[in-house]
Protein backbone atom coordinates (compact mmCIF):
# COMPACT_ATOMS: atom_id res chain seq x y z
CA UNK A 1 8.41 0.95 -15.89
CA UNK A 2 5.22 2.71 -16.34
CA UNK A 3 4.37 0.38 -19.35
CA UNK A 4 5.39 -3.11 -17.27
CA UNK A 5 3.59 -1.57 -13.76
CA UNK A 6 0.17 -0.48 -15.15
CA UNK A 7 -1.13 -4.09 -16.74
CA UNK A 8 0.68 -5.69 -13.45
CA UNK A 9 -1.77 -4.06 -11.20
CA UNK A 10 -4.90 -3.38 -13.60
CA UNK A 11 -4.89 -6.67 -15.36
CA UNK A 12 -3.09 -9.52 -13.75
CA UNK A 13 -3.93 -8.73 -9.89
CA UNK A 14 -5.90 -5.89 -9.98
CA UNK A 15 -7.59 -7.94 -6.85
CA UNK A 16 -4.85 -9.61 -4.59
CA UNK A 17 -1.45 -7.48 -5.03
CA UNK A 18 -1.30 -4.14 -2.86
CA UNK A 19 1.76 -2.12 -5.04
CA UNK A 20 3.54 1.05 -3.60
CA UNK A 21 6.20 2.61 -5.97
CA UNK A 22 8.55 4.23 -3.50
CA UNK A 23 10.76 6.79 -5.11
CA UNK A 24 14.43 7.55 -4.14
CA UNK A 25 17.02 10.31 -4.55
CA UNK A 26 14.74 11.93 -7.54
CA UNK A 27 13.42 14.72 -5.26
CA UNK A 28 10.18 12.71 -4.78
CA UNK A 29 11.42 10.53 -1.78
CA UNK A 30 9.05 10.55 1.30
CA UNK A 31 10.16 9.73 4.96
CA UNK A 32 8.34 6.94 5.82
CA UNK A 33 9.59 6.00 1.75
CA UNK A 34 12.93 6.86 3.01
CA UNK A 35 12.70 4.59 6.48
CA UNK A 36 11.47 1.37 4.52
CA UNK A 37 14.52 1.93 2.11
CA UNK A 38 16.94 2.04 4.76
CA UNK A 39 15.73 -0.91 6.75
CA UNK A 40 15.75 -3.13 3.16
CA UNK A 41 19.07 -1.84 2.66
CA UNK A 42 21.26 0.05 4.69
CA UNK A 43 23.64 0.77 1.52
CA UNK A 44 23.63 1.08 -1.81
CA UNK A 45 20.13 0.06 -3.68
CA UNK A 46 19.54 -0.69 -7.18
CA UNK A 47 17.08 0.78 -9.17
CA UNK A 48 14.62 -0.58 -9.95
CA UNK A 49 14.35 -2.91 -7.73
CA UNK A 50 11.39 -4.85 -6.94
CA UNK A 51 10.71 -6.00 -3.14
CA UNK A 52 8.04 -8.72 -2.75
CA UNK A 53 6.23 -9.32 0.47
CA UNK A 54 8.16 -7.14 2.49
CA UNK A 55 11.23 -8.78 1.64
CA UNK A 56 10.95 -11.88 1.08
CA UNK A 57 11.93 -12.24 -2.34
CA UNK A 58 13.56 -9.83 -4.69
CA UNK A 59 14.44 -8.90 -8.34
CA UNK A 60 17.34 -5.98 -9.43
CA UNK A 61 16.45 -4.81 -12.76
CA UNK A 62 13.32 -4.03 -15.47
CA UNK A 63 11.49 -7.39 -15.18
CA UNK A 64 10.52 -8.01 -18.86
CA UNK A 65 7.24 -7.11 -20.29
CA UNK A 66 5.24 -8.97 -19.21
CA UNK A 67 6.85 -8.82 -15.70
CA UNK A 68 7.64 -12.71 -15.61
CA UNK A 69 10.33 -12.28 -13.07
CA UNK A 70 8.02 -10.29 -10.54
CA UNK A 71 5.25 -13.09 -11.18
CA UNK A 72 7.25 -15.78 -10.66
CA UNK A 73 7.57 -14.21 -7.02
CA UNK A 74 4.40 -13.08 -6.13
CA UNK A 75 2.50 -16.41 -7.40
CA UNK A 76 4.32 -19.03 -4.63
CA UNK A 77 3.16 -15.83 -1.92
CA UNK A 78 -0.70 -15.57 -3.32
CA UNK A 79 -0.69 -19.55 -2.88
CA UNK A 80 -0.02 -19.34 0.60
CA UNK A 81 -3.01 -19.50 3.21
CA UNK A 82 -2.94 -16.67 5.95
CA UNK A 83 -4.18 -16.30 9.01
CA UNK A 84 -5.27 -12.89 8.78
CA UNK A 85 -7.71 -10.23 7.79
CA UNK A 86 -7.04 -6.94 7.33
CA UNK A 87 -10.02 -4.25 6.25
CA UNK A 88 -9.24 -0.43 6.22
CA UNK A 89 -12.03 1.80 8.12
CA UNK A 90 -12.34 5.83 6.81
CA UNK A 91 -13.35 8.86 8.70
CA UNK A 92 -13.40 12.60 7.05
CA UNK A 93 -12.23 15.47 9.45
CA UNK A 94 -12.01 17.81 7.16
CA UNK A 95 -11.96 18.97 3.87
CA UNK A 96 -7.59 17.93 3.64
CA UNK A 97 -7.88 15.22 6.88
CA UNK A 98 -8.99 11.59 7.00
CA UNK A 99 -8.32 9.05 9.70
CA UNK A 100 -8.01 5.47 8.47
CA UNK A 101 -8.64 2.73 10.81
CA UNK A 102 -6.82 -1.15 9.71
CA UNK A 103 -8.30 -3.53 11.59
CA UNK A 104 -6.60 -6.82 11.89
CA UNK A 105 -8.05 -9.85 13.01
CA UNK A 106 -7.16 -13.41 13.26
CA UNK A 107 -8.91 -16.47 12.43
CA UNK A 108 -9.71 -18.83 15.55
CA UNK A 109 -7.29 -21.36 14.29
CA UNK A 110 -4.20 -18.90 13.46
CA UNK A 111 -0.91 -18.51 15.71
CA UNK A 112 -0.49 -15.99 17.74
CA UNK A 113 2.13 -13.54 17.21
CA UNK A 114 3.57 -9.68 17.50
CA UNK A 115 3.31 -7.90 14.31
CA UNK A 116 4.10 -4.65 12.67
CA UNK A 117 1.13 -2.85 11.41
CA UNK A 118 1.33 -0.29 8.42
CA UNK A 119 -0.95 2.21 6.89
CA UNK A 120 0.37 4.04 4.22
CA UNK A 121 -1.26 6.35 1.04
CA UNK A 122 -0.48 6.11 -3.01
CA UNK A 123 -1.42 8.47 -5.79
CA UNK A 124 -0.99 7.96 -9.76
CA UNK A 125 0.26 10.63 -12.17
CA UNK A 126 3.41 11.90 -9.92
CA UNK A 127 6.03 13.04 -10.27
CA UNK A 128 4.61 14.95 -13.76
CA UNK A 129 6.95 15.59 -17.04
CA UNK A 130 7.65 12.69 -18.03
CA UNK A 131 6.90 11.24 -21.07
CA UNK A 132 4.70 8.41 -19.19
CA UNK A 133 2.27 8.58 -16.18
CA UNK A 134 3.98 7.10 -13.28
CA UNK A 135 1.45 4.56 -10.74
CA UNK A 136 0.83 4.20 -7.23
CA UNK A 137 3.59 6.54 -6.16
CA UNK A 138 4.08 5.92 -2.21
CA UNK A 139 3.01 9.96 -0.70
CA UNK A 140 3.11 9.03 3.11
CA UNK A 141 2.31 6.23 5.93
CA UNK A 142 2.18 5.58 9.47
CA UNK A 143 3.77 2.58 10.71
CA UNK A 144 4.93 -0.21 11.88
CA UNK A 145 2.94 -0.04 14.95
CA UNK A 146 3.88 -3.01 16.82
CA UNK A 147 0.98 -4.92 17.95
CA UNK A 148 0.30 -8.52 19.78
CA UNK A 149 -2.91 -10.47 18.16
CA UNK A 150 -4.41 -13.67 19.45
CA UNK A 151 -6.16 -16.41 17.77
CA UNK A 152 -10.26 -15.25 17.46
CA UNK A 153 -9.11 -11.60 18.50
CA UNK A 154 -8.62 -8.09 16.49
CA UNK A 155 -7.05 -4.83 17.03
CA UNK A 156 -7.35 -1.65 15.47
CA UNK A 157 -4.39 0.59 14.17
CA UNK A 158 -5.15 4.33 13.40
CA UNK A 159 -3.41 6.95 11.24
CA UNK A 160 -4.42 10.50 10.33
CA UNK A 161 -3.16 11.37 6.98
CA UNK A 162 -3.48 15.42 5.29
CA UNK A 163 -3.94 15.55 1.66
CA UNK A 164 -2.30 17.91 -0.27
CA UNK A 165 -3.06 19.28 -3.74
CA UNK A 166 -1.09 16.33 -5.46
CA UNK A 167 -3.85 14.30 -3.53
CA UNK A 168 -6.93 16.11 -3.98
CA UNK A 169 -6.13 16.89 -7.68
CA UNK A 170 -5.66 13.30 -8.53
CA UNK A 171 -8.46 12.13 -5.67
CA UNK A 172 -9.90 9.54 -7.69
CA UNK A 173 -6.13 7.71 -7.81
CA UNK A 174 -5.24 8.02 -4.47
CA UNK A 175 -5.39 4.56 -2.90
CA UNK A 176 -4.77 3.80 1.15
CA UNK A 177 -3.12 0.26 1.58
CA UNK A 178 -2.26 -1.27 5.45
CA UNK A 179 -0.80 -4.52 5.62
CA UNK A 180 0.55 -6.68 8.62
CA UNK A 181 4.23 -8.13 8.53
CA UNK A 182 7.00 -9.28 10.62
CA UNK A 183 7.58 -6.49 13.24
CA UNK A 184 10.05 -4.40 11.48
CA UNK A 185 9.90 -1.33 9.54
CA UNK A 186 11.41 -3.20 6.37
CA UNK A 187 12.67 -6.09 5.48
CA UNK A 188 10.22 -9.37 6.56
CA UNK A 189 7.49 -11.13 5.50
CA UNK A 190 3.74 -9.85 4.83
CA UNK A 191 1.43 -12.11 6.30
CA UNK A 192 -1.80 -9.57 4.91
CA UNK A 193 -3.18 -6.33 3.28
CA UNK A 194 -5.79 -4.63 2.35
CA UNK A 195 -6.23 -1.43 -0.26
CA UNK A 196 -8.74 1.21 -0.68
CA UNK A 197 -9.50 3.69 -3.31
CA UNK A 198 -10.72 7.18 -2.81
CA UNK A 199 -12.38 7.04 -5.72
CA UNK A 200 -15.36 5.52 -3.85
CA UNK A 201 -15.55 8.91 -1.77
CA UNK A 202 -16.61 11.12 -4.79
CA UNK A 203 -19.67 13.23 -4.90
CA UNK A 204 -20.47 13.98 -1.29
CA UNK A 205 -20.41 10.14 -0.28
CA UNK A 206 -18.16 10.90 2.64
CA UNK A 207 -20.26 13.63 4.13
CA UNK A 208 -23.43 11.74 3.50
CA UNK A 209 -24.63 14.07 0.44
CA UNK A 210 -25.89 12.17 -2.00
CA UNK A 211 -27.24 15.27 -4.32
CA UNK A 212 -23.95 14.65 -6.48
CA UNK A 213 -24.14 11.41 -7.13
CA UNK A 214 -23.78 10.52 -10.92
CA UNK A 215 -25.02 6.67 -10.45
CA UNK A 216 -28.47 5.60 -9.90
């Protein structure tokens, strides 16, 4: 999958697609993983299996390279207006600690709703012995935090994530997505999301020490 998931997210919509690998019964499995798989399917799951904004299409099976069967899903979704905005806010604690901030807000003329808000972390390059590099493997999230947004209002979601080695080894990978969708912890539709790469954090950035900077 590593050779159909890598031009799917660098080349085609390296811009517009938020993509979270989420690994199961390989020893790699996650909790919050583990509570999104259940609520998409309380039984037996295929894999792969591709789930496109949180559930509302899907495709069982390796999806041709290129991936016309996950395009042919995700293009009808892009083509779809939204009410929404969703931009993620960091803050360092420490050297292993960040708190992420998604704020959600909602255009004057939207429809007002509940909604389940997610913030969740991905890394490339894990799992490790394999004869390709696997992408945006799903380490952790917070979420869904059920929330109640207006037209014209917004409302902030927090989560406090620790970085492990896997993180901080690979720190330039590690990407934070949050997305809103129908209140529930799986299966619904994704009405927005946003993504964020670590990579922009290098070199003292976060702590306001600029002395490492490599770019004038």
């Amino acid at each position: 999958m590593r050779y159909v998931v890598t031009p799917f997210v660098d080349d085609t919509y390296p811009d517009n697609v938020a993509f979270l690998a989420i690994h199961l019964s390989d020893g790699y499995q996650t909790g919050f993983g583990n509570v999104r798989r259940n609520s998409y399917y309380p039984g037996t799951m295929t894999i792969p299996q591709a789930v496109v904004d949180a559930g509302v299409s899907y495709y069982v099976g390796y999806p041709g390279n290129p991936p016309a069967q996950w395009s042919s899903m995700v293009d009808p979704r892009l083509a779809l207006p939204t009410d929404l905005t969703v931009e993620i806010l960091p803050r360092r604690l420490n050297e292993t600690q960040w708190e992420f901030t998604a704020d959600v807000c909602m255009e004057p003329t939207g429809t007002a709703r509940s909604m389940g808000v997610n913030l969740a972390w991905t890394v490339d390059d894990y799992p490790t012995g394999y004869p390709y590099t696997y992408r945006e493997t799903l380490r952790g999230g917070y979420g869904p935090e059920v929330v109640d947004l207006n037209p014209g209002e917004c409302v902030q979601v927090y989560a406090t994530f620790t970085f492990s080695a896997v993180e901080l080894d690979r720190w330039p990978s590690v990407e934070i997505v949050a997305w809103a969708q129908t209140p529930a912890s799986g299966w619904g539709e994704a009405y927005q999301a946003a993504t964020m790469t670590m990579g922009l954090f290098d070199n003292g950035f976060e702590s306001g020490d600029l002395s490492g900077w490599d770019l004038p």
